[in-house]
PDB file of N, CA and C in Angstrom:
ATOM      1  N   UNK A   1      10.725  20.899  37.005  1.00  0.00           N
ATOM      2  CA  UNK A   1      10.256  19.772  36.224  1.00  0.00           C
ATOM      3  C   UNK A   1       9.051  19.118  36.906  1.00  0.00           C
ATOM      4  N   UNK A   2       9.272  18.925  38.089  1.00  0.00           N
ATOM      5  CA  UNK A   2       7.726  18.537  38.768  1.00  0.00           C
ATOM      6  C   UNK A   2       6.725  19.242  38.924  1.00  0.00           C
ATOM      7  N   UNK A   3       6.951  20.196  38.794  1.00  0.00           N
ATOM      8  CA  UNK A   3       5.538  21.306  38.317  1.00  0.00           C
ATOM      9  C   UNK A   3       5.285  21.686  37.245  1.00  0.00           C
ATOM     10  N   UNK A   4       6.222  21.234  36.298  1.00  0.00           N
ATOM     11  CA  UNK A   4       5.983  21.556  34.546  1.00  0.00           C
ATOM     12  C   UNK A   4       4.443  20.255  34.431  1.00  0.00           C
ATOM     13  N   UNK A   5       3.950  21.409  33.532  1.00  0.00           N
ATOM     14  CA  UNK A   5       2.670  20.477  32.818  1.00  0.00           C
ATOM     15  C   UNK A   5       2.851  19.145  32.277  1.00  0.00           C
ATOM     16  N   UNK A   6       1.762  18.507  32.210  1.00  0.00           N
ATOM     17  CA  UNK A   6       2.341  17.018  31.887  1.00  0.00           C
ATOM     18  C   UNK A   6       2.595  17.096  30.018  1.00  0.00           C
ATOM     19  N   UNK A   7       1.990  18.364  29.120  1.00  0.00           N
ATOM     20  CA  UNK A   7       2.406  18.051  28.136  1.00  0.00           C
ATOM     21  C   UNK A   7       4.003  18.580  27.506  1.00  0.00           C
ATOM     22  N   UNK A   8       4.509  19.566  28.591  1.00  0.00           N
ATOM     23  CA  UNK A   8       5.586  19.905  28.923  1.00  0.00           C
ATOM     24  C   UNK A   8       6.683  18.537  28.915  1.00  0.00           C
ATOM     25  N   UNK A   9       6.373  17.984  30.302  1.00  0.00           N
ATOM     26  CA  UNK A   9       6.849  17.042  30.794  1.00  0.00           C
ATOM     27  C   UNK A   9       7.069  15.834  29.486  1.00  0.00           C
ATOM     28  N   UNK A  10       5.725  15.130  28.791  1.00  0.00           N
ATOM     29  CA  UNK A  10       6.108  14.418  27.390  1.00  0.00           C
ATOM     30  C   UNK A  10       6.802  14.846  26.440  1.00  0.00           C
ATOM     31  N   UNK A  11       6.869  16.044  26.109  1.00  0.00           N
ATOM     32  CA  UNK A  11       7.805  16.962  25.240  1.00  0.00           C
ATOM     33  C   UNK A  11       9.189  16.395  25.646  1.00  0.00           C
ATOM     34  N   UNK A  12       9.428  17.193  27.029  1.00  0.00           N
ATOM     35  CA  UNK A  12      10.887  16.692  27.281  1.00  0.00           C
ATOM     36  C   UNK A  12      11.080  15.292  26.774  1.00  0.00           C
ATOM     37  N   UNK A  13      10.024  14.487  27.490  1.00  0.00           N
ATOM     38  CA  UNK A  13      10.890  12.754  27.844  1.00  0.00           C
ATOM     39  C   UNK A  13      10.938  12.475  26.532  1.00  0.00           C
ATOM     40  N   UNK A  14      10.209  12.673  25.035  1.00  0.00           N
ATOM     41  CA  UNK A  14      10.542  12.404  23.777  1.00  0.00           C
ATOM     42  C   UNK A  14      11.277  12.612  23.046  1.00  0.00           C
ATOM     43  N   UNK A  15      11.864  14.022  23.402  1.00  0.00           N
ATOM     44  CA  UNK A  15      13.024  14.261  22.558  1.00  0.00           C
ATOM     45  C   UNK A  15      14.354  13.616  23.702  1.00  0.00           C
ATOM     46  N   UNK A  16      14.232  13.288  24.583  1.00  0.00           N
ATOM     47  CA  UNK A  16      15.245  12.713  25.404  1.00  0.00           C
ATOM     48  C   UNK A  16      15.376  11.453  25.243  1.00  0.00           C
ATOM     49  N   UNK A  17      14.365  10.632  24.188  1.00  0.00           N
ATOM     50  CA  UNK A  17      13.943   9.317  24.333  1.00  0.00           C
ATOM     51  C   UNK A  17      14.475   9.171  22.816  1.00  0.00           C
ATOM     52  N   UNK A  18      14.953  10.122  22.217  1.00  0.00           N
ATOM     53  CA  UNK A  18      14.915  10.145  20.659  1.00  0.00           C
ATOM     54  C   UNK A  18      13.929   9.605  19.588  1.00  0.00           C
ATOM     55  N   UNK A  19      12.412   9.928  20.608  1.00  0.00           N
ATOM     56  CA  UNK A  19      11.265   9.667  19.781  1.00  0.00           C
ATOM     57  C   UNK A  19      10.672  10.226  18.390  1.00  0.00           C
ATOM     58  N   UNK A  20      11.941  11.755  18.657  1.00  0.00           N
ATOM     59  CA  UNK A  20      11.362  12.729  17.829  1.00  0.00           C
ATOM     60  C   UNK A  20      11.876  12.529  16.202  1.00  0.00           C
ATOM     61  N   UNK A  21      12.929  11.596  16.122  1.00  0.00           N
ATOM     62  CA  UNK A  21      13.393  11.504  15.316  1.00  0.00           C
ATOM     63  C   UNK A  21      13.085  10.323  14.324  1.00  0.00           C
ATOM     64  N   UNK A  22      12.126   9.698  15.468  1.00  0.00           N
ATOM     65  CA  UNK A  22      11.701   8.450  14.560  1.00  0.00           C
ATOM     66  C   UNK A  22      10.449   8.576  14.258  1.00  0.00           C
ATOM     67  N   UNK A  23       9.721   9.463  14.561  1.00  0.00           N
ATOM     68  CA  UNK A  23       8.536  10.315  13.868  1.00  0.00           C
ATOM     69  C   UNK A  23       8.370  10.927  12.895  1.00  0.00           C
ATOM     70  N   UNK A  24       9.994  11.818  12.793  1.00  0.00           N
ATOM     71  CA  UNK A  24      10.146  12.469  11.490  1.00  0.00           C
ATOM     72  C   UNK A  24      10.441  11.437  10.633  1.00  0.00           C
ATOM     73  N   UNK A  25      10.935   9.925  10.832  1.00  0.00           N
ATOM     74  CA  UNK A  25      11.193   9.640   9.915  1.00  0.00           C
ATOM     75  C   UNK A  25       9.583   8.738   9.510  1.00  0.00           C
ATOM     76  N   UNK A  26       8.701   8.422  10.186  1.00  0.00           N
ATOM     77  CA  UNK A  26       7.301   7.879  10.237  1.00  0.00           C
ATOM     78  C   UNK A  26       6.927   8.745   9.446  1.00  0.00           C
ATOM     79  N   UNK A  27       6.797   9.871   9.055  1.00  0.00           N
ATOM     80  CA  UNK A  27       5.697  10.704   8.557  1.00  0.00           C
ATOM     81  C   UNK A  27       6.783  10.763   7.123  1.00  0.00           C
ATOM     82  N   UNK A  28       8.021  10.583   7.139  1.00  0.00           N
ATOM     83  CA  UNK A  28       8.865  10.719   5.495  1.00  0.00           C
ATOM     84  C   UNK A  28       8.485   9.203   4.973  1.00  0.00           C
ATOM     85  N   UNK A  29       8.553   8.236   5.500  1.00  0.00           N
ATOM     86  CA  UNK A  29       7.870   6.880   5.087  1.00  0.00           C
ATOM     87  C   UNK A  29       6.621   6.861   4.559  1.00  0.00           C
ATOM     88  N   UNK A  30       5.634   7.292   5.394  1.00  0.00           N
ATOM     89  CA  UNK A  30       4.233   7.544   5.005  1.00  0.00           C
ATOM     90  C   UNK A  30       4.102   8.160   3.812  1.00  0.00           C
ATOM     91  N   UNK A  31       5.156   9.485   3.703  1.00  0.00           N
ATOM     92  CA  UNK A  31       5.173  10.489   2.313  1.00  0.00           C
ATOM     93  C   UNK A  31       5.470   9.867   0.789  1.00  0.00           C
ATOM     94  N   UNK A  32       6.693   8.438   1.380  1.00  0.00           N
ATOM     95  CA  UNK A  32       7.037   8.010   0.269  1.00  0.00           C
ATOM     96  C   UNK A  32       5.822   6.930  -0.134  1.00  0.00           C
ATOM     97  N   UNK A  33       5.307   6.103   0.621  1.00  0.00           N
ATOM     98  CA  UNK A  33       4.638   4.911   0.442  1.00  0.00           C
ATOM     99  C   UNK A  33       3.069   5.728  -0.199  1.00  0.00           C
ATOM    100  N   UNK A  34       2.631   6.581   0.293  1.00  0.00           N
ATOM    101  CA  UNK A  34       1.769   7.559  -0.531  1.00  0.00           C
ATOM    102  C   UNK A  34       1.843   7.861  -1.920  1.00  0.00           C
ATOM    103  N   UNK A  35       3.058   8.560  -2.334  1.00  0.00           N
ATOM    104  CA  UNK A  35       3.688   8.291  -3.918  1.00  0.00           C
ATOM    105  C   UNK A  35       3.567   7.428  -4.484  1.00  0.00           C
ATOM    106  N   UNK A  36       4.704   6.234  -4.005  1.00  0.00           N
ATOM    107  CA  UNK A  36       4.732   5.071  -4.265  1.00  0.00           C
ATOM    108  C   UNK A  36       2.935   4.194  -4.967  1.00  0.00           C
ATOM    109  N   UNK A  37       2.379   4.461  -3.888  1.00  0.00           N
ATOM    110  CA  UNK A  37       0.678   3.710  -4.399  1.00  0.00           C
ATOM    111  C   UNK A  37       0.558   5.044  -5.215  1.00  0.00           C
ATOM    112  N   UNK A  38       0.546   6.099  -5.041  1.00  0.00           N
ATOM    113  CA  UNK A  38       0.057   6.328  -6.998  1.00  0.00           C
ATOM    114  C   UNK A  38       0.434   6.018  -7.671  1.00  0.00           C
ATOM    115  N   UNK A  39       1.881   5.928  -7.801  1.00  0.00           N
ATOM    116  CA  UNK A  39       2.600   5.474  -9.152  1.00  0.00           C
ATOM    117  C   UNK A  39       2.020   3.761  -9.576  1.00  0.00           C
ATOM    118  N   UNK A  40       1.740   3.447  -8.635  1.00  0.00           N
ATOM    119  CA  UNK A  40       1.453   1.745  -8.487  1.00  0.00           C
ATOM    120  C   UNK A  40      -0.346   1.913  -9.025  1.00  0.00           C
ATOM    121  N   UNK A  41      -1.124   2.861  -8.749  1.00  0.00           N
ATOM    122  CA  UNK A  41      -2.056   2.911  -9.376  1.00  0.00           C
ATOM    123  C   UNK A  41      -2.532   2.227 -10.807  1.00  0.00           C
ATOM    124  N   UNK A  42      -1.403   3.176 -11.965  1.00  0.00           N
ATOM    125  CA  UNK A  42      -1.673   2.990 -13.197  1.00  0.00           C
ATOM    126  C   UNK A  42      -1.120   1.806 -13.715  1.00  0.00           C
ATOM    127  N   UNK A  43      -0.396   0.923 -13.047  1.00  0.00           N
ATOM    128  CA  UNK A  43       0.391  -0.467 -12.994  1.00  0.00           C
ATOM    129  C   UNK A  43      -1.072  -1.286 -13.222  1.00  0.00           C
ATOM    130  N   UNK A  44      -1.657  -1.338 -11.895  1.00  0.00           N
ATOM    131  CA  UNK A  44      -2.472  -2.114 -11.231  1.00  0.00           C
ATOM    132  C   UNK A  44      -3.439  -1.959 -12.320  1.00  0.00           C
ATOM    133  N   UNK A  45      -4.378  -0.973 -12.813  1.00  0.00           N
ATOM    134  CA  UNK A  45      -5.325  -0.746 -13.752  1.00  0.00           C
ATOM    135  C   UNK A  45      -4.804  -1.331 -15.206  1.00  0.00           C
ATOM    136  N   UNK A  46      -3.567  -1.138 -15.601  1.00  0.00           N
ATOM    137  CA  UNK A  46      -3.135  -1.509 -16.693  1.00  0.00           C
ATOM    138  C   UNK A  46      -3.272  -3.543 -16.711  1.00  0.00           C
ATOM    139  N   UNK A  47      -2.526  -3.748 -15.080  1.00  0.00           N
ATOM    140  CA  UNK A  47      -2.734  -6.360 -15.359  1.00  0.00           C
ATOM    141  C   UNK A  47      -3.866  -5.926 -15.104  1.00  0.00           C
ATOM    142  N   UNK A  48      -4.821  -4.832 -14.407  1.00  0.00           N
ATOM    143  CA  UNK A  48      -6.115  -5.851 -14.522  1.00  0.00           C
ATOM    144  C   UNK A  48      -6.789  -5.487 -15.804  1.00  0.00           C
ATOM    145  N   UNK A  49      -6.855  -4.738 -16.790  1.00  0.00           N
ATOM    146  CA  UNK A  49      -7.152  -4.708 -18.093  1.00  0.00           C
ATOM    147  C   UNK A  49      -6.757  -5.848 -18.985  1.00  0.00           C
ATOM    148  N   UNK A  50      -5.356  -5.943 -18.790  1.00  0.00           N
ATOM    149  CA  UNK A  50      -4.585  -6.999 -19.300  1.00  0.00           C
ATOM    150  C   UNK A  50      -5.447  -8.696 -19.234  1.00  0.00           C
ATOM    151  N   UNK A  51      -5.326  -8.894 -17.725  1.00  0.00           N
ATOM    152  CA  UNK A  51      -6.219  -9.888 -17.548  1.00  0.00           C
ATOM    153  C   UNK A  51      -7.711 -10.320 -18.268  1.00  0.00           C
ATOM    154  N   UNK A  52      -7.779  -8.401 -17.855  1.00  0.00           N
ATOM    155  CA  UNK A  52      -9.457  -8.793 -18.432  1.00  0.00           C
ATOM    156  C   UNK A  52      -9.805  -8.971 -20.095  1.00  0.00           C
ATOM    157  N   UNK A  53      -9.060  -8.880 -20.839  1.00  0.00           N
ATOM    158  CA  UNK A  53      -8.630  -8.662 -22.105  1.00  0.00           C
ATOM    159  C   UNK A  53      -8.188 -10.624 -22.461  1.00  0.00           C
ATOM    160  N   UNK A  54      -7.490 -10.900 -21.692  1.00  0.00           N
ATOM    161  CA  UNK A  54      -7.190 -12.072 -21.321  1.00  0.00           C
ATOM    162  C   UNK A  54      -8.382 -13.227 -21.384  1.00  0.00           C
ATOM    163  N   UNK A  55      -9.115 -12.789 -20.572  1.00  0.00           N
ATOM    164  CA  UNK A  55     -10.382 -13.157 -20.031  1.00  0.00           C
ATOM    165  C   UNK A  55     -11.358 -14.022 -21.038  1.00  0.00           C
ATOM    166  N   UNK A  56     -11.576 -12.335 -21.784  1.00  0.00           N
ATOM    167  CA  UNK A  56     -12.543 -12.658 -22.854  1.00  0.00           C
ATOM    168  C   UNK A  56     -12.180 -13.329 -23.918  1.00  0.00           C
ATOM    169  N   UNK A  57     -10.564 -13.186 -24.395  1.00  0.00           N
ATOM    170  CA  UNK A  57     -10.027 -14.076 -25.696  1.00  0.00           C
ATOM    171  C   UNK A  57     -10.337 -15.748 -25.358  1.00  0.00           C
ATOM    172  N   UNK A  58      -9.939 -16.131 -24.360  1.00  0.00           N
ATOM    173  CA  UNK A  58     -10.114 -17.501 -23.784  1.00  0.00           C
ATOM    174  C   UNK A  58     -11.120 -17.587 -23.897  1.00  0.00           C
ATOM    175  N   UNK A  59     -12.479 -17.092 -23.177  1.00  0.00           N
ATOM    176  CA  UNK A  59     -14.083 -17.544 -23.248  1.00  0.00           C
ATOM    177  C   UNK A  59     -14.379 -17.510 -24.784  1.00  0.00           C
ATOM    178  N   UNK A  60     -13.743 -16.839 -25.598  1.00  0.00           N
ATOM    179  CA  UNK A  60     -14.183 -16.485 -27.130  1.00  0.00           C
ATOM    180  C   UNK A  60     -13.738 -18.114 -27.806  1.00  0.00           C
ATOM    181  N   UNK A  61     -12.416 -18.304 -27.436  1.00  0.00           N
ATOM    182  CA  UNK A  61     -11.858 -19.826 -27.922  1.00  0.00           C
ATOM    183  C   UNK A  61     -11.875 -20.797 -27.273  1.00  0.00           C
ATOM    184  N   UNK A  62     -11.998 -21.124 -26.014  1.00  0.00           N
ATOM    185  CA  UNK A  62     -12.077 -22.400 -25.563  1.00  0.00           C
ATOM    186  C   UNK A  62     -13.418 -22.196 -24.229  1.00  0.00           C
ATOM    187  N   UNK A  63     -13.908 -21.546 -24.324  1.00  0.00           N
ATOM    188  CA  UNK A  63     -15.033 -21.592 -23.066  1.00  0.00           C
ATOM    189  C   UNK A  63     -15.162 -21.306 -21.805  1.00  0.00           C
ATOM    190  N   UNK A  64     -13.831 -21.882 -21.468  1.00  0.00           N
ATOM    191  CA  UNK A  64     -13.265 -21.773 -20.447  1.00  0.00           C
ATOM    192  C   UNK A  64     -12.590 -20.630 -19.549  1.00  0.00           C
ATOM    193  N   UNK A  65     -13.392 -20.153 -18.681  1.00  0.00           N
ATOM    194  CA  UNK A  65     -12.301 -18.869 -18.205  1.00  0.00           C
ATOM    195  C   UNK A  65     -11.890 -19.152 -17.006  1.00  0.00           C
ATOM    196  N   UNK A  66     -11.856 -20.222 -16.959  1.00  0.00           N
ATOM    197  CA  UNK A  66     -12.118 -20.502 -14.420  1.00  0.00           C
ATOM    198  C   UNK A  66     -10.306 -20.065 -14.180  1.00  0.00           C
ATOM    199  N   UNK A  67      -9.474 -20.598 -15.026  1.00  0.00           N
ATOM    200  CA  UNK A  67      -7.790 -20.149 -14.807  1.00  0.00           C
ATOM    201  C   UNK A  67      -7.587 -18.760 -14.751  1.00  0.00           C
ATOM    202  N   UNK A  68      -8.202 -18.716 -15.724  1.00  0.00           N
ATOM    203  CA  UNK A  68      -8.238 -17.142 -15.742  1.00  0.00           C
ATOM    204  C   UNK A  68      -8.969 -16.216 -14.824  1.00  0.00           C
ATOM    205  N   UNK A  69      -9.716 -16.344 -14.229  1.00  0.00           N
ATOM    206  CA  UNK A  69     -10.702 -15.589 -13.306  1.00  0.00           C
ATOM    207  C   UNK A  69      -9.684 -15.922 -12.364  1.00  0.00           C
ATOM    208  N   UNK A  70      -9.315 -17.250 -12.273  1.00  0.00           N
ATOM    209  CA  UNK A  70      -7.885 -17.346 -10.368  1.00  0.00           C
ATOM    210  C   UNK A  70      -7.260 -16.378 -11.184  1.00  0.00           C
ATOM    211  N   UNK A  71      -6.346 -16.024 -11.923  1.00  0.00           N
ATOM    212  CA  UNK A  71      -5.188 -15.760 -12.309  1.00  0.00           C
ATOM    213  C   UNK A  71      -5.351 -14.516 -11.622  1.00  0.00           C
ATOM    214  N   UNK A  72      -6.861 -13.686 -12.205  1.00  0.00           N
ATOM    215  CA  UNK A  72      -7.181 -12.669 -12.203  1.00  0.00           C
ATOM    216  C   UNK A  72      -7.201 -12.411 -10.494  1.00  0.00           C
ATOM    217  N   UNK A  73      -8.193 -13.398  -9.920  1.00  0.00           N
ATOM    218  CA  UNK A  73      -8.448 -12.762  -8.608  1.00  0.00           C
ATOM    219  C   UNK A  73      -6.883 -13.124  -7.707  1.00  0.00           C
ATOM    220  N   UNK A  74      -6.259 -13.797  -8.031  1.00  0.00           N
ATOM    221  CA  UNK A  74      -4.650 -14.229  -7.747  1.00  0.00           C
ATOM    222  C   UNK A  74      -4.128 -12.520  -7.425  1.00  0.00           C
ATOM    223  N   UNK A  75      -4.118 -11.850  -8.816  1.00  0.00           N
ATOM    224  CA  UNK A  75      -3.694 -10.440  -9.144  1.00  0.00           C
ATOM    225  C   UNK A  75      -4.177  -9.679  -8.410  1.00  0.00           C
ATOM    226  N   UNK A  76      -5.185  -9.332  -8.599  1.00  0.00           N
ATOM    227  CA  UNK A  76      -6.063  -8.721  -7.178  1.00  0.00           C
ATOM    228  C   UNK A  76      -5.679  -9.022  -5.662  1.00  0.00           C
ATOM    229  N   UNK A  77      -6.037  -9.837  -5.076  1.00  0.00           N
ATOM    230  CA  UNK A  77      -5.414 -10.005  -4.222  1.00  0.00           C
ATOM    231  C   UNK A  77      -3.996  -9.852  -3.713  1.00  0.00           C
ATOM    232  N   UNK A  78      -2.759 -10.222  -4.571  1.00  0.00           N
ATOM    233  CA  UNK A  78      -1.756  -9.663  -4.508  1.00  0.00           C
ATOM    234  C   UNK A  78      -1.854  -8.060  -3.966  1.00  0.00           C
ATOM    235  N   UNK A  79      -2.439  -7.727  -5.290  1.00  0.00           N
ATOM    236  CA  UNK A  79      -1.879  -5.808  -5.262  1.00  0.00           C
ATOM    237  C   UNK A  79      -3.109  -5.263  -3.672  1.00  0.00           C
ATOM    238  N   UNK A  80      -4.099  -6.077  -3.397  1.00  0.00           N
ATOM    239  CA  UNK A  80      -4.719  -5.447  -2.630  1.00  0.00           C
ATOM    240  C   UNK A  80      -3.961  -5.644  -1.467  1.00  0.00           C
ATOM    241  N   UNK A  81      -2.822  -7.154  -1.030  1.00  0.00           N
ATOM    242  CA  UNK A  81      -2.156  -7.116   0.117  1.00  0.00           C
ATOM    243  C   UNK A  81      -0.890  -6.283   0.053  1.00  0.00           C
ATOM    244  N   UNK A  82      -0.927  -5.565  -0.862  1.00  0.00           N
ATOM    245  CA  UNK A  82       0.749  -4.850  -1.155  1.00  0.00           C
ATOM    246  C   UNK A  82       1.827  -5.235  -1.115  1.00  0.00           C
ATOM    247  N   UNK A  83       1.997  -6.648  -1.978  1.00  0.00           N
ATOM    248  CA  UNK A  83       3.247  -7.075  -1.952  1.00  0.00           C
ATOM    249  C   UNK A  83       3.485  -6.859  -3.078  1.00  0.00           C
TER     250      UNK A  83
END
């Protein structure tokens, strides 16, 4: 062991450390949360259409869009922090 290579040597101490197992599960997390934002893709495109659809009916009847533009950038912001 003291003359094993040092990438030898990390090999061992990780799977002895039960690092290896929380890697496999790092990279199955990553796999799901990957999915997950596509499926969340066509969500996200659909309120901000919604909004923007929103948008223009209000400026058409009352002038006013400033609630609506927060509402909007509200939405945005949300989905851009991923909650």
């Amino acid at each position: 062991m003291a003359t094993a290579p040092d990438s030898q040597r990390l090999k061992l101490l990780r799977e002895v450390a039960g690092t290896k197992v929380y890697d496999e599960r790092k990279e199955e997390t990553k796999a799901i949360l990957k999915e997950t934002g596509a499926a969340r893709l066509p969500t996200s495109t659909f309120t901000y259409y919604y909004y923007y659809l929103r948008l223009e009916l209000t400026a058409d009847y009352t002038g006013s869009v400033f609630s609506l533009y927060l509402e909007l950038l509200h939405c945005w912001l949300r989905d851009a922090s991923g909650v």
